[in-house]
Protein backbone atom coordinates (compact mmCIF):
# COMPACT_ATOMS: atom_id res chain seq x y z
CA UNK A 1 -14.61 14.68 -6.94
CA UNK A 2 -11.44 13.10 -6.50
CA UNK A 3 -8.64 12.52 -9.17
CA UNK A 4 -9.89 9.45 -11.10
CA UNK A 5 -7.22 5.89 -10.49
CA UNK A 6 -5.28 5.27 -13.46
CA UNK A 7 -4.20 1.41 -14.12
CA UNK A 8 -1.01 1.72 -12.83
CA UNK A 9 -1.32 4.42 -9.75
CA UNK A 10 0.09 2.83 -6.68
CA UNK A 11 0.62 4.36 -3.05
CA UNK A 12 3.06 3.02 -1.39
CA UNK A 13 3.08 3.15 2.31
CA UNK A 14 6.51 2.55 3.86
CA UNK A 15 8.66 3.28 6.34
CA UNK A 16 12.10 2.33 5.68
CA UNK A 17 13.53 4.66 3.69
CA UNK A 18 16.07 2.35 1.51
CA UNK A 19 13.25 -0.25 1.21
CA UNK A 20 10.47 2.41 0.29
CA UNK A 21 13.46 4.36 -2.16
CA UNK A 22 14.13 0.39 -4.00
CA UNK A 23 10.50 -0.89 -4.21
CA UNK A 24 9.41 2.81 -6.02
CA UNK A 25 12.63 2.41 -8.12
CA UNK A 26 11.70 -1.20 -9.38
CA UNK A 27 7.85 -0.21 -9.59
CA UNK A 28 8.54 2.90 -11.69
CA UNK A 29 10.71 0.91 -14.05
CA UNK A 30 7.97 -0.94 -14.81
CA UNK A 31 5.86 1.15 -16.02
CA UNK A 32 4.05 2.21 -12.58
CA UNK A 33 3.44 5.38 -11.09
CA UNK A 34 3.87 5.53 -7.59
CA UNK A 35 3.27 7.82 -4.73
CA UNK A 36 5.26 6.81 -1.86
CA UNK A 37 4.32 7.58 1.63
CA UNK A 38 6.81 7.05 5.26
CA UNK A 39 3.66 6.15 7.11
CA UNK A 40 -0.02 5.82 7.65
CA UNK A 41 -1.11 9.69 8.45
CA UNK A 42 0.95 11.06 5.04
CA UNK A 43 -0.87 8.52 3.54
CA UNK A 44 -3.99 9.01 4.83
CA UNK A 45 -3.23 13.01 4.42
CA UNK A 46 -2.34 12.78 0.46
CA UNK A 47 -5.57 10.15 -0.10
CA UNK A 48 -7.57 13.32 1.86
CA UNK A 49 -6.43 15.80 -1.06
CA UNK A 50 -8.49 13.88 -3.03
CA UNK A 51 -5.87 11.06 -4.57
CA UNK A 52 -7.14 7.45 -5.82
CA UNK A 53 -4.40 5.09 -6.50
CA UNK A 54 -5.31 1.87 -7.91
CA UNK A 55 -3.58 -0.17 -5.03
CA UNK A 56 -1.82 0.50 -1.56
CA UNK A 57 0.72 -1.57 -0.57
CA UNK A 58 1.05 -1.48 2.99
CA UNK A 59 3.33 -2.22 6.00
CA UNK A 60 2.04 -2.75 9.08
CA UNK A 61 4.82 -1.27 11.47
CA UNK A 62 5.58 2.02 11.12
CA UNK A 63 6.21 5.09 13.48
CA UNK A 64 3.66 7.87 13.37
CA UNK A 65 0.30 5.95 12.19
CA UNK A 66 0.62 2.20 12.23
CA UNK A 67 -0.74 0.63 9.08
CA UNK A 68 -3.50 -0.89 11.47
CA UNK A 69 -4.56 2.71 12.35
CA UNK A 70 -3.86 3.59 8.66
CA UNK A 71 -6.44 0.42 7.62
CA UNK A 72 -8.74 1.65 10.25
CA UNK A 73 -9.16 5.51 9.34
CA UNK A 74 -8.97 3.79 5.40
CA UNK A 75 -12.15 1.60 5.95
CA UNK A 76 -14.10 4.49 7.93
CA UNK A 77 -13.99 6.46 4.51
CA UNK A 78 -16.41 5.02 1.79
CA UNK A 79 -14.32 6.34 -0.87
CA UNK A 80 -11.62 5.11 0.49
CA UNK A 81 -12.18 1.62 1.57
CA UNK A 82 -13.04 0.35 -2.09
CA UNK A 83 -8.83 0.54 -3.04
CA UNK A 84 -7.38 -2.69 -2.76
CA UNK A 85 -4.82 -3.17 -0.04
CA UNK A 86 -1.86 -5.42 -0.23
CA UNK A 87 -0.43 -5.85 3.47
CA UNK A 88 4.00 -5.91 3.19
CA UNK A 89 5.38 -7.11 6.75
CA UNK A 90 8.51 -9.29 7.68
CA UNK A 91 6.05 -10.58 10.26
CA UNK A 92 5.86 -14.06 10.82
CA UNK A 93 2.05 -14.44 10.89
CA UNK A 94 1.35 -11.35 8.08
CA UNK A 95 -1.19 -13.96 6.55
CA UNK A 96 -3.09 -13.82 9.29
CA UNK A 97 -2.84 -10.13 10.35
CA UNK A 98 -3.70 -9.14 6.30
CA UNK A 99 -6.52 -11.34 6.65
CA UNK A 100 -7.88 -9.35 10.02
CA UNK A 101 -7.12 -6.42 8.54
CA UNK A 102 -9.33 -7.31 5.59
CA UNK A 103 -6.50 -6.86 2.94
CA UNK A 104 -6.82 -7.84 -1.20
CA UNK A 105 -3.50 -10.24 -0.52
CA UNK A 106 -0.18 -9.99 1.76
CA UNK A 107 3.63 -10.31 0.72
CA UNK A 108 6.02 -11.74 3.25
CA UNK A 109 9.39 -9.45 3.53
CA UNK A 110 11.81 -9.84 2.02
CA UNK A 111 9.46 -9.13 -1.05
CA UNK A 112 10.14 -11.23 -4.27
CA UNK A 113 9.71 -8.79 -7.20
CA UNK A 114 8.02 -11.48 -9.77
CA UNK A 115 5.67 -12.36 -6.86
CA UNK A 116 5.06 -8.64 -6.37
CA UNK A 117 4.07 -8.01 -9.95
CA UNK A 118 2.52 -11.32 -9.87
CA UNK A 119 0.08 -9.75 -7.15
CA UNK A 120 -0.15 -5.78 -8.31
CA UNK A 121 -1.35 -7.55 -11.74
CA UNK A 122 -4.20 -9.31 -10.24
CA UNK A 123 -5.43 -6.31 -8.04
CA UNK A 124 -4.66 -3.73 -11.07
């Protein structure tokens, strides 16, 4: 059996190193624990070992494992598929390409950090 969510457990998948190192910063200072990931297959590896964050927040374009390939390995897992996933993208149409992709909710980049904890509070 896998290691059991606690409320405030969030993996963060994200390839952009300074982005990834300020939203984990910002998170952590709030009183969230977070895992953070550089893409899709070390997140998909570390959820394998057995991890169960409360919420994954997501970007969608990443080197190594997109997080459409991430989403798609996440969903094939029944364990898996039940965390919430919030889809992060500068892309113009990320409302639309969270929605495909089935995610809990979306934030635009540049991220607002009251909207973020706006949405990690709904989902958590």
């Amino acid at each position: 059996m896998g290691a059991r969510a606690q409320k405030n457990d969030i993996l963060l998948v994200e390839d952009d190193f300074d982005v990834r190192d300020m939203m984990t910063f910002f998170l952590e200072s709030e009183g969230y624990r977070v895992t953070a990931a550089a893409n899709g297959q070390e997140a998909i590896d570390y959820l394998k070992k057995g991890q169960t964050p409360r919420l994954i927040l997501l970007d969608l374009m990443m080197p190594v494992m997109n997080g459409w390939e991430f989403r798609q390995q996440q969903q094939q897992d029944p364990r898996l598929s039940q965390i919430p996933v919030v889809v992060i993208s500068a892309d113009s149409n990320v409302r639309e390409k969270a929605n495909r992709l089935g995610a809990s909710n979306y934030l635009a980049k540049p991220i607002e950090f009251d909207v973020l904890l706006k949405v990690i509070k709904s989902l958590c």
